[in-house]
Protein backbone atom coordinates (compact mmCIF):
# COMPACT_ATOMS: atom_id res chain seq x y z
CA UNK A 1 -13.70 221.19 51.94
CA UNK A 2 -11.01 220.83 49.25
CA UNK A 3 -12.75 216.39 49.38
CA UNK A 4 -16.11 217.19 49.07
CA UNK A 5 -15.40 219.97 46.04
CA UNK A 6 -13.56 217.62 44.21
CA UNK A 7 -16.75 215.10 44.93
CA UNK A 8 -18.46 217.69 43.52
CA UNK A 9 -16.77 218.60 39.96
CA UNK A 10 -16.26 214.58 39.93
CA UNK A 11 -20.18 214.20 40.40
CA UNK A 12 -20.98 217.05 37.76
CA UNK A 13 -18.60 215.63 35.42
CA UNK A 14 -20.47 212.20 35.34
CA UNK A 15 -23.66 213.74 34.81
CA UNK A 16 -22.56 215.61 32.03
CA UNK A 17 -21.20 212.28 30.54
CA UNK A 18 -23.89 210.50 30.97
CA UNK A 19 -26.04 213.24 29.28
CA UNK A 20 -23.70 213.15 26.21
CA UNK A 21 -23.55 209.34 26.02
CA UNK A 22 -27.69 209.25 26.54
CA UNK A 23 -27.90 211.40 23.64
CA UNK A 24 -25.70 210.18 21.41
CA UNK A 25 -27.47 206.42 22.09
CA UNK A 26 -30.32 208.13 21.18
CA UNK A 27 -29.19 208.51 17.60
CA UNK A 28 -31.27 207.07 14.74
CA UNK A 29 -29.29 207.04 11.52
CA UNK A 30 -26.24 205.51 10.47
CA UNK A 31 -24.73 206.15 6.93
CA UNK A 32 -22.59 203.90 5.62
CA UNK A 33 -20.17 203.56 2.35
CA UNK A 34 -19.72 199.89 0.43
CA UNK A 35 -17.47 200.15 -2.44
CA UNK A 36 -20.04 202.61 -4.76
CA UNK A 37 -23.17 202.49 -2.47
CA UNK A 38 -24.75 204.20 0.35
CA UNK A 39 -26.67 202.48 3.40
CA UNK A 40 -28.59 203.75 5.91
CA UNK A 41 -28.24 201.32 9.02
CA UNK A 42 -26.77 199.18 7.48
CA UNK A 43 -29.67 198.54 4.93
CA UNK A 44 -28.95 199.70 1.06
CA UNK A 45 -30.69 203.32 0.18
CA UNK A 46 -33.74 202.93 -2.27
CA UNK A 47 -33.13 198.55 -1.39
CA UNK A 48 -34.59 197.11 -4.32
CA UNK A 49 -35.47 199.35 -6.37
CA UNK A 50 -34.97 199.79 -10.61
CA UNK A 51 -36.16 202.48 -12.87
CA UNK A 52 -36.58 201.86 -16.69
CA UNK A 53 -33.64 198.82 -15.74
CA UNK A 54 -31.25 201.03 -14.11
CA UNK A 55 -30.23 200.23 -10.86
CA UNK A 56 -31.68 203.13 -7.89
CA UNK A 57 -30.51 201.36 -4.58
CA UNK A 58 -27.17 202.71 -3.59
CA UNK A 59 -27.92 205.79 -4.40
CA UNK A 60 -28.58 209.80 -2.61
CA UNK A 61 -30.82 211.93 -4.65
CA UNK A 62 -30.03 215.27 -2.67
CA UNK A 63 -30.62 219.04 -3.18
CA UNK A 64 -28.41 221.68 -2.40
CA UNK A 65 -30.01 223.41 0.76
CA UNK A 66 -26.89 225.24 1.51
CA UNK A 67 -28.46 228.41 3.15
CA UNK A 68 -30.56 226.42 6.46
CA UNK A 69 -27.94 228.04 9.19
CA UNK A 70 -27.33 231.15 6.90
CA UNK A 71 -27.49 234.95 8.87
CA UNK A 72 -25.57 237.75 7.85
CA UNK A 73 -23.63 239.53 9.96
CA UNK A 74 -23.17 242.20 8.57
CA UNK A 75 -25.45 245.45 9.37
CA UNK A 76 -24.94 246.99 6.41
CA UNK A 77 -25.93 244.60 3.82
CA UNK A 78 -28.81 242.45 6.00
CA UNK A 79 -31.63 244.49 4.92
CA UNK A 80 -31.43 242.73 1.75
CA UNK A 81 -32.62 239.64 3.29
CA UNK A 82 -35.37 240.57 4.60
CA UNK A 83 -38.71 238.47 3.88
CA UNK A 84 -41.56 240.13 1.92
CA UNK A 85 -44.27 240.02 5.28
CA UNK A 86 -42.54 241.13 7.89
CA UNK A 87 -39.50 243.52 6.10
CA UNK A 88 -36.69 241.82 8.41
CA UNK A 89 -34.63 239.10 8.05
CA UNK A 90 -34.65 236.44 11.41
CA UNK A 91 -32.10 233.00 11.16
CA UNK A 92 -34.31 231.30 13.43
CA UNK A 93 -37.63 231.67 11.36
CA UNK A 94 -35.46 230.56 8.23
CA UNK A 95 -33.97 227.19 10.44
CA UNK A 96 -37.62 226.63 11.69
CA UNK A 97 -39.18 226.86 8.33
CA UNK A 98 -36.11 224.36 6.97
CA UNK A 99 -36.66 221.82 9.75
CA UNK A 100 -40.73 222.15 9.13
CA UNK A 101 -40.43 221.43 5.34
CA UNK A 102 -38.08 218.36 5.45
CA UNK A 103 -40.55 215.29 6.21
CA UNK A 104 -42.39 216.69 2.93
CA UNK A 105 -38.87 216.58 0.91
CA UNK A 106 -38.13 212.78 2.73
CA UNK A 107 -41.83 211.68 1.43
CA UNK A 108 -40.64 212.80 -1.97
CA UNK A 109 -37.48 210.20 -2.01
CA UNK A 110 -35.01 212.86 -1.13
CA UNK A 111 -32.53 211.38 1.46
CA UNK A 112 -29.98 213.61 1.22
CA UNK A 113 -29.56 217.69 1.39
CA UNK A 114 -26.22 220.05 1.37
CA UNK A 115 -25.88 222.36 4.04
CA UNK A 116 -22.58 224.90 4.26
CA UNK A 117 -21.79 226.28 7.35
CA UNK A 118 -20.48 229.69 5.08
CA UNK A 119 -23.46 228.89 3.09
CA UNK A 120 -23.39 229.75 -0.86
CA UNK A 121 -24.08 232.83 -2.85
CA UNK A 122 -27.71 234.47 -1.57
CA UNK A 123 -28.28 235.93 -4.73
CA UNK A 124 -27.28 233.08 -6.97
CA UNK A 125 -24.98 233.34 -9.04
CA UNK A 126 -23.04 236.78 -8.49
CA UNK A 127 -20.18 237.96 -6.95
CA UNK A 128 -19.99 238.64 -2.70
CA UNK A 129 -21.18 241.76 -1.77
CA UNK A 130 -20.32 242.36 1.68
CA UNK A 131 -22.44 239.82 3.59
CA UNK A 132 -20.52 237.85 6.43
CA UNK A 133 -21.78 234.63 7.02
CA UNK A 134 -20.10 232.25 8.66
CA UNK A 135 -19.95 229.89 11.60
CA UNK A 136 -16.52 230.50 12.37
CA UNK A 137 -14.53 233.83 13.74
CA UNK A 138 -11.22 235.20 12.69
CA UNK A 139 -9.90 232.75 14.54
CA UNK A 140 -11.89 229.48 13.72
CA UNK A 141 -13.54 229.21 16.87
CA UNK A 142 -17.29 228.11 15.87
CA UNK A 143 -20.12 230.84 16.78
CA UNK A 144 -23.11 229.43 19.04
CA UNK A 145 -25.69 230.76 16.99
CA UNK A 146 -24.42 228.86 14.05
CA UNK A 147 -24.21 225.53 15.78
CA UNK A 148 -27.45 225.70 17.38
CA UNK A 149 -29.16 225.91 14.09
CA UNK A 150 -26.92 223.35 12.57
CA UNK A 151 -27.70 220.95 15.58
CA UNK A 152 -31.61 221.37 15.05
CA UNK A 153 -31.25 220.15 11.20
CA UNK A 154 -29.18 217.16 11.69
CA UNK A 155 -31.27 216.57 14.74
CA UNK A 156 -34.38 216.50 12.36
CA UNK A 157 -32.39 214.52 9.87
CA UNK A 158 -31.26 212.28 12.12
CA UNK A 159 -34.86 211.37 13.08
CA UNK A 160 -36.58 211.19 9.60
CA UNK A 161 -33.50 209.40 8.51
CA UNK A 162 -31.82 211.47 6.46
CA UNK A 163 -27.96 212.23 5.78
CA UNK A 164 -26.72 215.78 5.79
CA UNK A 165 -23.36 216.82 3.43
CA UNK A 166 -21.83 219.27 5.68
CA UNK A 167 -19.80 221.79 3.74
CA UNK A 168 -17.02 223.32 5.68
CA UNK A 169 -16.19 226.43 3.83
CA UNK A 170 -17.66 228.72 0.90
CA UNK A 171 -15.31 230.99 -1.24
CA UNK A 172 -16.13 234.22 -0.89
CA UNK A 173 -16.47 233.88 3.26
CA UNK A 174 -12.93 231.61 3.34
CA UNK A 175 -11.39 235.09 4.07
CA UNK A 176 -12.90 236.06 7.05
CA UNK A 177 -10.70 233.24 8.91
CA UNK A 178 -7.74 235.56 9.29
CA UNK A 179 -4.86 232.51 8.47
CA UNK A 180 -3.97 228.89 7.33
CA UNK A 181 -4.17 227.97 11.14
CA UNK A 182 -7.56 229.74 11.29
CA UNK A 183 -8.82 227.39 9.20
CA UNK A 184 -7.01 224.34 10.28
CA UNK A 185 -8.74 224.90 13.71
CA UNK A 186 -11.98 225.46 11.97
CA UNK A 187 -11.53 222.14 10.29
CA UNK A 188 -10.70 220.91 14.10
CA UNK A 189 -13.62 222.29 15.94
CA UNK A 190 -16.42 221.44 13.44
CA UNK A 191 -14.90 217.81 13.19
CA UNK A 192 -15.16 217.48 17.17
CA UNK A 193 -18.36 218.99 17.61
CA UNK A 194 -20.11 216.07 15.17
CA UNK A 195 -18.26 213.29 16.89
CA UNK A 196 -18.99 214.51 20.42
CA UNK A 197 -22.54 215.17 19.33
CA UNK A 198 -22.21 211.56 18.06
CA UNK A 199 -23.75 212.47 14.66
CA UNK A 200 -23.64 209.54 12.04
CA UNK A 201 -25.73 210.95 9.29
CA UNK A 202 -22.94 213.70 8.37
CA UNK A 203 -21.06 213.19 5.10
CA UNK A 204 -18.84 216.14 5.24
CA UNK A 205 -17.62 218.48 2.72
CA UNK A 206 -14.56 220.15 3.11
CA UNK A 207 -15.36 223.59 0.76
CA UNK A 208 -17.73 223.69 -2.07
CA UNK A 209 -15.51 223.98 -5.74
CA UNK A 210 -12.10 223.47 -4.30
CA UNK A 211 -10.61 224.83 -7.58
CA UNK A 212 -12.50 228.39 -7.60
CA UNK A 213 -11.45 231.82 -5.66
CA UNK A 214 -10.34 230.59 -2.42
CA UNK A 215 -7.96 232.76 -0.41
CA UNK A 216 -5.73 230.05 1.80
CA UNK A 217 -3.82 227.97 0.33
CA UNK A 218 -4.70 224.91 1.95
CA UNK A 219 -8.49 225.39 0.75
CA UNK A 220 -7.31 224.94 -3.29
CA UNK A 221 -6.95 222.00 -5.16
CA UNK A 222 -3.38 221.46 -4.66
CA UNK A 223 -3.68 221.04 -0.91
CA UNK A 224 -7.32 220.30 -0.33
CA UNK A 225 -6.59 216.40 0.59
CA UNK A 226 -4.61 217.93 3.57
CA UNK A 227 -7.67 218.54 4.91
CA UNK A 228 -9.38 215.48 3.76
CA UNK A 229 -7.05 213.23 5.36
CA UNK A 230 -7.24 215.60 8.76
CA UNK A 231 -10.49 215.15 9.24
CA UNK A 232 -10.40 211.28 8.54
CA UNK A 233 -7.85 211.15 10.65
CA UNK A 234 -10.17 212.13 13.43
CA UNK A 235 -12.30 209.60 15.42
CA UNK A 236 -14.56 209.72 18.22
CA UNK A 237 -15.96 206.19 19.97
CA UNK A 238 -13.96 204.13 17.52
CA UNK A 239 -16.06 206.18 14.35
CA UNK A 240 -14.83 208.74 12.11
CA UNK A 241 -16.50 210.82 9.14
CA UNK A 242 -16.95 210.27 5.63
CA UNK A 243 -15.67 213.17 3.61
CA UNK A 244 -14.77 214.69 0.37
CA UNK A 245 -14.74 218.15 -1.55
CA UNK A 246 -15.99 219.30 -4.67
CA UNK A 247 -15.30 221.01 -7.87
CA UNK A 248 -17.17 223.91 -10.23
CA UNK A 249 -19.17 222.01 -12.86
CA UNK A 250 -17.85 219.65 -15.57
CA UNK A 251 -14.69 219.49 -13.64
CA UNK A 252 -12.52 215.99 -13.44
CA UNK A 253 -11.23 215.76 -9.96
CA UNK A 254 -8.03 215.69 -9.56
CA UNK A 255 -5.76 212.12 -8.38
CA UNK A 256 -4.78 213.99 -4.85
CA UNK A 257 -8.58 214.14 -3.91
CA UNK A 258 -9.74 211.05 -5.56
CA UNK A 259 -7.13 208.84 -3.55
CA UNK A 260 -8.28 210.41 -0.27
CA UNK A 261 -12.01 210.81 -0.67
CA UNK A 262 -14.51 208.43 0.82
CA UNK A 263 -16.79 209.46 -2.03
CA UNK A 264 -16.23 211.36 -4.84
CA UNK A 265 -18.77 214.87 -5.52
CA UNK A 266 -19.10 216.30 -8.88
CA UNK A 267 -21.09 219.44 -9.91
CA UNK A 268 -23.25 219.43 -13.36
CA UNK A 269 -23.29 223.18 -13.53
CA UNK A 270 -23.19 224.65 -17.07
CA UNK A 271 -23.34 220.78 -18.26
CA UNK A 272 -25.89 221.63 -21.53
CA UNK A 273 -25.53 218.14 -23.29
CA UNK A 274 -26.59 215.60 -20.64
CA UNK A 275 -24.09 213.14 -22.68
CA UNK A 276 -21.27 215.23 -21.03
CA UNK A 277 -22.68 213.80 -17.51
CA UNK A 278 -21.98 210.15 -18.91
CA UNK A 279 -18.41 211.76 -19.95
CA UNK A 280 -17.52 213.05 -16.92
CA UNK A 281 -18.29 210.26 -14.76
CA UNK A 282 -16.67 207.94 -16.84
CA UNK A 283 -13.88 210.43 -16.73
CA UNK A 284 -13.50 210.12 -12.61
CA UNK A 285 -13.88 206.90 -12.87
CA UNK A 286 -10.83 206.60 -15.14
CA UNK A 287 -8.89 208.84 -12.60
CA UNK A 288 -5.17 206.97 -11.48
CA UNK A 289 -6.40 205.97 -7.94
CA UNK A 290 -9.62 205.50 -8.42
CA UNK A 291 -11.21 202.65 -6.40
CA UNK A 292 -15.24 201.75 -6.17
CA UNK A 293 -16.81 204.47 -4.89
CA UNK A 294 -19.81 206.51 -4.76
CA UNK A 295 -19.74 209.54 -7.45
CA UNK A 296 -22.54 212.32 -6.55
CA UNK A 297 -23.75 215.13 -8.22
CA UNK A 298 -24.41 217.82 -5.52
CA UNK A 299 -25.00 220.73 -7.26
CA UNK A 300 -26.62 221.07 -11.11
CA UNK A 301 -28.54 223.74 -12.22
CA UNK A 302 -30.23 221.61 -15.04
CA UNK A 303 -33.81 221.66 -15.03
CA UNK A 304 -36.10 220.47 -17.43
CA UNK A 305 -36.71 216.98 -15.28
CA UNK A 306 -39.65 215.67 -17.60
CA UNK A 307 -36.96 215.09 -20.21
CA UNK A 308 -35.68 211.67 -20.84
CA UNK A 309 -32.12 213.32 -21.25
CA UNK A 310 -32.14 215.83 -18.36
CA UNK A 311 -28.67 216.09 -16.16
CA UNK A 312 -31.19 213.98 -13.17
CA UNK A 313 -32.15 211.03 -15.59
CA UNK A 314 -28.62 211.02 -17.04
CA UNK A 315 -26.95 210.49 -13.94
CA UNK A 316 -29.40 207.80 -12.89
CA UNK A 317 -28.15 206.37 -16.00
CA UNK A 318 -24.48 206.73 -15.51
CA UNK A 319 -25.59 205.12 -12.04
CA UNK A 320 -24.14 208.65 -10.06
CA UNK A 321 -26.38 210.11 -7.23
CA UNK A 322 -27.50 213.68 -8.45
CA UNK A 323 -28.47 216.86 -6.78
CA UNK A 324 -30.54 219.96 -7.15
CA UNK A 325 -29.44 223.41 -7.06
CA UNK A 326 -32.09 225.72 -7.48
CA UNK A 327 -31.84 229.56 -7.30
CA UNK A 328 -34.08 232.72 -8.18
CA UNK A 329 -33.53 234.63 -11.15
CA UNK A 330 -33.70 238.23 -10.41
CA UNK A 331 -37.44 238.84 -11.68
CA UNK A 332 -38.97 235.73 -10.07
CA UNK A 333 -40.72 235.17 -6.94
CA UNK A 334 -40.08 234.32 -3.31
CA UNK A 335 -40.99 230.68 -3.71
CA UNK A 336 -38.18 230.35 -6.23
CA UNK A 337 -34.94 229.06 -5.22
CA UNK A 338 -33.31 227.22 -2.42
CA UNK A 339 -30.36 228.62 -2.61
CA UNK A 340 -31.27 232.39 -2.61
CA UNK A 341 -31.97 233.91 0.54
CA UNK A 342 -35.31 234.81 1.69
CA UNK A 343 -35.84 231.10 1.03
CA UNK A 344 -39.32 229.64 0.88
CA UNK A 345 -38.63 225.76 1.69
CA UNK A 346 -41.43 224.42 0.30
CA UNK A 347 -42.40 222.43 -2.57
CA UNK A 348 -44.39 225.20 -4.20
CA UNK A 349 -42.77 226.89 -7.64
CA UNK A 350 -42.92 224.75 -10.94
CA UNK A 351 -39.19 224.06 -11.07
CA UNK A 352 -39.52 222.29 -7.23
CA UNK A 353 -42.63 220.72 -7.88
CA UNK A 354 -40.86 218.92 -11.35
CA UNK A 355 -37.89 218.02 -9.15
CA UNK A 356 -39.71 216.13 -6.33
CA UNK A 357 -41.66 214.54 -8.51
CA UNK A 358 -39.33 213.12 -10.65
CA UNK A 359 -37.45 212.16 -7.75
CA UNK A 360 -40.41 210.30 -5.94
CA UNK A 361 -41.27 208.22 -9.81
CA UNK A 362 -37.36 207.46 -9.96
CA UNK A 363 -36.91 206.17 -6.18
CA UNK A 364 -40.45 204.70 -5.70
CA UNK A 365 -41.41 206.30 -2.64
């Protein structure tokens, strides 16, 4: 009896490898750093193209989609969340209408999109106000729920051919992991899970702003290449993941981070004169360890995209990827903002419409 249950467990265990290794042959999309460019199986992004003589392949226009796993957790503060038909708020209806929306933001020339599995402010800009969300527990055991939703994105993504930044952490939510450990084993477990999933499309970002309001130690600027170098010291069939941190806008990262990044991510937040884009990227670039890399904008809350001096253009200019971040003001609508929470995914207010379109003149799609 003890033979033939051990022939069992043996049998179930191959099937369950097989599964694994079936589905992770099955993947579609490969991303790929060369010195300051991006490919996508092995083929440069945007391969080709020019705009107005400045050089587009190589680069990730992107858009900070931070909230497509977001719930809260909280009873007391979920209400608040709740979409304007049906008066309740449901994660799955907001990962379903994500997923549904992202061929039309691929057809645009976007290739690239920020998710953050503590997600970013709901609101905005404004201080937490009780909401718990987060993938992880006390602990930093990952929740199901979480990684269910996370795995239907960077399924989709992985399909359409698409690469997915992968925040880690948010401040704000840092503090729910209960200790330094807590969060070293969250860094552990989310690392795992996209190798054994044998995701290739994941850039991964270790917290969004490094430098602002985090409770551990080991999530702030001094330390944050601990973490860096953790997670690229992590492999899984001979491949390991690209990854990086940020910092709050206008912010020069710092020689720790730019040493031990496989691509550098700025933010243009606050960033009025688009000359200070050209500044600051010649300013990382000028950074004691610097070595050819990609620089990308992954957050900037400059609009105004017709302009021939917006943050986007700019960028382009200063040949640095750029990214959207685009959140409702307290008197506008539900279509406004991808960042605040009910989010309408779609390419539908003025200030989305502008974006995409700029983006699909720029990259020639």
């Amino acid at each position: 009896m003890r033979i033939l249950a051990l022939l069992t467990n043996v049998l179930i265990l191959i099937f369950i490898l097989s599964s694994v290794s079936c589905s992770n042959s099955n993947r579609k999309t490969v991303v790929s750093i060369v010195d300051d460019q991006f490919y996508i199986n092995g083929e440069l992004t945007y391969k080709g193209r020019t705009w107005q003589g400045n050089k587009i392949e190589g680069l990730l226009f992107n858009s900070r989609m931070v909230q497509g796993t977001f719930d809260d957790l909280n009873p007391e503060t979920r209400d608040r969340f709740a979409y304007p038909d049906t008066k309740v708020w449901d994660a799955n209806r907001n990962t379903t209408e994500f997923i549904a929306a992202m061929p039309e933001w691929k057809r645009n020339g976007l290739l690239g999109f920020t998710l953050n599995l503590q997600g970013g402010s709901p609101i905005g800009y404004g201080n937490p106000m009780g909401w718990i969300n987060s993938a992880f527990d006390k602990n930093g055991n990952l929740l199901p729920s979480y990684m269910d939703r996370l795995e239907r994105i960077v399924d989709r993504a992985d399909q359409l051919g698409m690469m997915v930044i992968l925040g880690y952490f948010y401040f704000g939510q840092d503090q729910l992991l209960e200790s330094e450990v807590a969060v070293v084993n969250a860094v552990d477990n989310v690392t795992n899970w996209v190798l054994k999933k044998g995701y290739r499309n994941i850039l991964v970002e270790i917290n969004n702003e490094c430098n602002i309001l985090y409770d551990h130690e080991i999530l702030q600027t001094q330390r944050i290449h601990e973490l860096i170098e953790r997670v690229k010291s992590s492999e899984g069939n001979g491949y390991r993941l690209l990854v990086s941190t940020s910092y709050g806008g206008g912010f020069v990262p710092l020689l720790n981070v730019v040493k031990t990044a496989d691509y550098i991510l700025l933010h243009g937040n606050g960033i009025k004169n688009s000359s200070d884009i050209i500044k600051l990227v010649e300013a990382t670039r000028r950074v004691d360890g610097y070595k050819p890399t990609p620089i990308v904008f992954n957050e900037d809350d400059h609009f105004n995209f017709a302009s021939d001096t917006s943050n986007l253009v700019t960028a382009v200019r200063a040949y640095s990827s750029w990214g959207y971040f685009d959140y409702r003001l307290k008197d506008e609508g539900f279509e406004e903002g991808y960042q605040s929470v009910p989010v309408d995914w779609g390419i539908n207010s003025k200030r989305k419409i502008d974006f995409f379109k700029k983006v699909k003149e720029i990259s020639g799609n």
